[in-house]
C-alpha atoms as a PDB file:
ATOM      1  CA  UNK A   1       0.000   0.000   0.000  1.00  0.00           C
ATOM      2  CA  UNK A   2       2.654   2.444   0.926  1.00  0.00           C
ATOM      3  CA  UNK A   3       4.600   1.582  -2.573  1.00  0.00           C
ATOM      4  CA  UNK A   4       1.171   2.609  -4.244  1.00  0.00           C
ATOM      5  CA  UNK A   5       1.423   5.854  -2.845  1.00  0.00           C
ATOM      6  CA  UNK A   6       4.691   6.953  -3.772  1.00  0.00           C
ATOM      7  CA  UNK A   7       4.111   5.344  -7.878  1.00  0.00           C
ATOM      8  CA  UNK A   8       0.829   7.553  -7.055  1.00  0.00           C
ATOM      9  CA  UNK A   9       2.609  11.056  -5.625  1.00  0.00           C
ATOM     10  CA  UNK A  10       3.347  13.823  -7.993  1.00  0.00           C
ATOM     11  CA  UNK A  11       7.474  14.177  -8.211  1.00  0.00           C
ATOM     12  CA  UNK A  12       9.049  16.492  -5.965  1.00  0.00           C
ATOM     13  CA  UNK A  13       9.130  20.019  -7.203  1.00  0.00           C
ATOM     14  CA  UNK A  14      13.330  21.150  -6.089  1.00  0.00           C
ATOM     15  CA  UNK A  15      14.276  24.149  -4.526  1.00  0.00           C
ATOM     16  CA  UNK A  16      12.675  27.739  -6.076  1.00  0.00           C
ATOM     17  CA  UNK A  17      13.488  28.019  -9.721  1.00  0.00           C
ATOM     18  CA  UNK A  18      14.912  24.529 -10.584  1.00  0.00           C
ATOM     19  CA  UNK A  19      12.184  23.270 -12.494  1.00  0.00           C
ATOM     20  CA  UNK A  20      12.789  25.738 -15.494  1.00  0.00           C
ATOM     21  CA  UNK A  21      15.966  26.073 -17.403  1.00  0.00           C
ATOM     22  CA  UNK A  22      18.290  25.826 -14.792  1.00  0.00           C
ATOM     23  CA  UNK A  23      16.907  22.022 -14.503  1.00  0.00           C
ATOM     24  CA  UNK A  24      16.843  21.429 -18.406  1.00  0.00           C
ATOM     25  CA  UNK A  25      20.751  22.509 -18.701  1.00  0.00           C
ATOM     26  CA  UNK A  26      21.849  20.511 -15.827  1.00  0.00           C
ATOM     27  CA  UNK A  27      20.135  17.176 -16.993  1.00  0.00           C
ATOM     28  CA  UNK A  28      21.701  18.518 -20.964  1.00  0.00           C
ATOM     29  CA  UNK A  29      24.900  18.688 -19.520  1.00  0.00           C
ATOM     30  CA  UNK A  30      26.185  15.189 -19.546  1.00  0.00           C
ATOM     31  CA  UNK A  31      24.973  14.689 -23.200  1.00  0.00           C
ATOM     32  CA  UNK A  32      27.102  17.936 -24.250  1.00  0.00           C
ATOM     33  CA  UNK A  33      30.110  17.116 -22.521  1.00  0.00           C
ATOM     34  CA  UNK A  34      29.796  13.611 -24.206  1.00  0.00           C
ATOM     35  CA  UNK A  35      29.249  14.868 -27.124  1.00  0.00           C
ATOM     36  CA  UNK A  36      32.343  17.475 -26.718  1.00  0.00           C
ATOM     37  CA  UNK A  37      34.798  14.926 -25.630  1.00  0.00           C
ATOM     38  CA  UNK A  38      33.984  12.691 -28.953  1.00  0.00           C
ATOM     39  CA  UNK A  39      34.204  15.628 -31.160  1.00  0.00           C
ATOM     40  CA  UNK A  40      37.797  16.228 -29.682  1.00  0.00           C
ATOM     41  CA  UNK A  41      38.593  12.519 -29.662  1.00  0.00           C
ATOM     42  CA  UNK A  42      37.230  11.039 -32.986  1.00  0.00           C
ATOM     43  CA  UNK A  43      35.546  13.706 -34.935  1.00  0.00           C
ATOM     44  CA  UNK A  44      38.389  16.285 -35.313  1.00  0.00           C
ATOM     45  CA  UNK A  45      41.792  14.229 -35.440  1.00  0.00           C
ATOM     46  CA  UNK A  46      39.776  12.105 -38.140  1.00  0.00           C
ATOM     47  CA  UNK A  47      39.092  15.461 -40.059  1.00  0.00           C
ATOM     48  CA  UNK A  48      42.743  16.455 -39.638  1.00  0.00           C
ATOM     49  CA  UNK A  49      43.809  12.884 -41.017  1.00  0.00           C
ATOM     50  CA  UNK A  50      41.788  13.894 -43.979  1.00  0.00           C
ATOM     51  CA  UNK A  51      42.628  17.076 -44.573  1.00  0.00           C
ATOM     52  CA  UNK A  52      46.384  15.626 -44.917  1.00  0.00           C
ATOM     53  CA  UNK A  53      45.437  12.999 -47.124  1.00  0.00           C
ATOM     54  CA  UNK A  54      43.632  15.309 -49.703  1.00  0.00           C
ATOM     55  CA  UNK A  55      46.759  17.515 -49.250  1.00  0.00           C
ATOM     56  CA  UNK A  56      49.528  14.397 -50.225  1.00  0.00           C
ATOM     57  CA  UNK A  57      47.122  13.395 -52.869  1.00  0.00           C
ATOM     58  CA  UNK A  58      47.192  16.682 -54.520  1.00  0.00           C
ATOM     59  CA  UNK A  59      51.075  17.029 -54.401  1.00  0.00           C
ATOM     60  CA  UNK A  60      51.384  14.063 -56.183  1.00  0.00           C
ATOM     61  CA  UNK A  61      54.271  13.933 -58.902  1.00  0.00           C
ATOM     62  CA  UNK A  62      55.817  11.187 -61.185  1.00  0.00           C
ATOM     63  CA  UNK A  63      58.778   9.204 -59.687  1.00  0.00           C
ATOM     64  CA  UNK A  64      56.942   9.223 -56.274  1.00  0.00           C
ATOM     65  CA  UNK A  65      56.951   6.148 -54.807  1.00  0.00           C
ATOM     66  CA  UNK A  66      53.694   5.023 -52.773  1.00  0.00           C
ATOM     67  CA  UNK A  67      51.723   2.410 -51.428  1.00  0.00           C
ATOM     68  CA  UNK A  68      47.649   1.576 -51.875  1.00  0.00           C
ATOM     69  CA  UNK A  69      45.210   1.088 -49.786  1.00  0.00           C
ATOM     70  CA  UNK A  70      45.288  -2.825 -50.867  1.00  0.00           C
ATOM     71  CA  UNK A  71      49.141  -3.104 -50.279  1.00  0.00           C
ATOM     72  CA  UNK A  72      50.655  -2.517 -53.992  1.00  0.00           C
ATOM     73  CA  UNK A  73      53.832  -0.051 -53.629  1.00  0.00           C
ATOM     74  CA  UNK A  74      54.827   0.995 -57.204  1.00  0.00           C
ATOM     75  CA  UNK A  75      56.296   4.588 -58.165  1.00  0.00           C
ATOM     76  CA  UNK A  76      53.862   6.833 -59.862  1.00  0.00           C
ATOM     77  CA  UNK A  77      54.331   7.294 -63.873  1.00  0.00           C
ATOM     78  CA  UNK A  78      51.927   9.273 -64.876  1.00  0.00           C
ATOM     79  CA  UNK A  79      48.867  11.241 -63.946  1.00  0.00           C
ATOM     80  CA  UNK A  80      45.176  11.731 -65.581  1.00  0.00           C
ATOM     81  CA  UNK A  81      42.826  12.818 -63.185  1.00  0.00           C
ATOM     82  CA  UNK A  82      41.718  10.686 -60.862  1.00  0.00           C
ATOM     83  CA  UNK A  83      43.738   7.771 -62.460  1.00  0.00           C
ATOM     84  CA  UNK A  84      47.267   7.641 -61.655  1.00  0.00           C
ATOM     85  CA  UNK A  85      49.451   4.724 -62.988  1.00  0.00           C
ATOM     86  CA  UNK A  86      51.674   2.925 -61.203  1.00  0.00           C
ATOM     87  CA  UNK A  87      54.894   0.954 -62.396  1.00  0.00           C
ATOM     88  CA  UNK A  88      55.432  -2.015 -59.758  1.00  0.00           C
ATOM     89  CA  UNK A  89      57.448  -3.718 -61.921  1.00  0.00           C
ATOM     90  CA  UNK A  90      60.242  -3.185 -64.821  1.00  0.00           C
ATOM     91  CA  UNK A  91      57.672  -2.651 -67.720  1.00  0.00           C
ATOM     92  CA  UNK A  92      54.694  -3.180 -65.784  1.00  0.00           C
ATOM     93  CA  UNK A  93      52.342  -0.401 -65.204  1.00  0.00           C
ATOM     94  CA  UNK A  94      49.162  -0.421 -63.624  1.00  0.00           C
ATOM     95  CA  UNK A  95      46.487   1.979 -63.154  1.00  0.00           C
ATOM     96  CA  UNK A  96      45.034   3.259 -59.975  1.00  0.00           C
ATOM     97  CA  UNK A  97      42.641   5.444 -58.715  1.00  0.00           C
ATOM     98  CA  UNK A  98      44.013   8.612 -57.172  1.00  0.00           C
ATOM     99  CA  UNK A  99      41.878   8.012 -53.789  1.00  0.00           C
ATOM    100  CA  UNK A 100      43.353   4.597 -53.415  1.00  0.00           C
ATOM    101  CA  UNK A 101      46.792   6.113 -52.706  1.00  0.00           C
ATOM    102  CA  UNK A 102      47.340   5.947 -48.990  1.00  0.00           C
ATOM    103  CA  UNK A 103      50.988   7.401 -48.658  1.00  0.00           C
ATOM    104  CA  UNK A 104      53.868   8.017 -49.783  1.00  0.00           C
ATOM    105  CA  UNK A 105      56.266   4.639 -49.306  1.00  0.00           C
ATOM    106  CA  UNK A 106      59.732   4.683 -47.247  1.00  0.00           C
ATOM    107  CA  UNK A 107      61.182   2.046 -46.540  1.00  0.00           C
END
């Protein structure tokens, strides 16, 4: 019986004004600071990884030697576009596409 009361009993209203927006930012704040700590952690280093990617790609020269995202390392021949051809062997040239380049190889 004294379980059915309290299901039953209105929740308790706080001190004064914490029912308004004081009460809405304080139960917010855990979701922003989540979200602010995975923007910091994941979002922006991933953006940064990016940025330096588009920058190697568009740098790109013959005699460059790379590697591809699917583990071919070949040095760069010749460039049309987004196709850039790669010789990994004497005489043997392949062709790639640009955004499959994932660095520059050093060995």
């Amino acid at each position: 019986m004294v379980t059915e009361a309290f299901a039953m009993a209105p929740p308790p209203q706080g001190q004064g004004g914490q029912g308004g927006i004081v009460g809405i930012i304080l139960t917010l704040l855990p979701l922003i600071l989540i979200f602010v700590i995975f923007y910091f952690l994941l979002i922006r280093p991933q953006q940064k990884r990016l940025k330096e990617h588009q920058k190697f790609l568009s740098e790109l020269r013959p005699g460059q030697k790379v590697f591809t995202s699917g583990g071919l390392i070949g040095r760069v021949t010749k460039i049309e576009g987004d196709l850039v051809w790669l010789e990994v062997e004497k005489d043997v040239q392949i062709p790639v596409i640009k955004g499959y380049i994932a660095g520059p190889f050093q060995q």
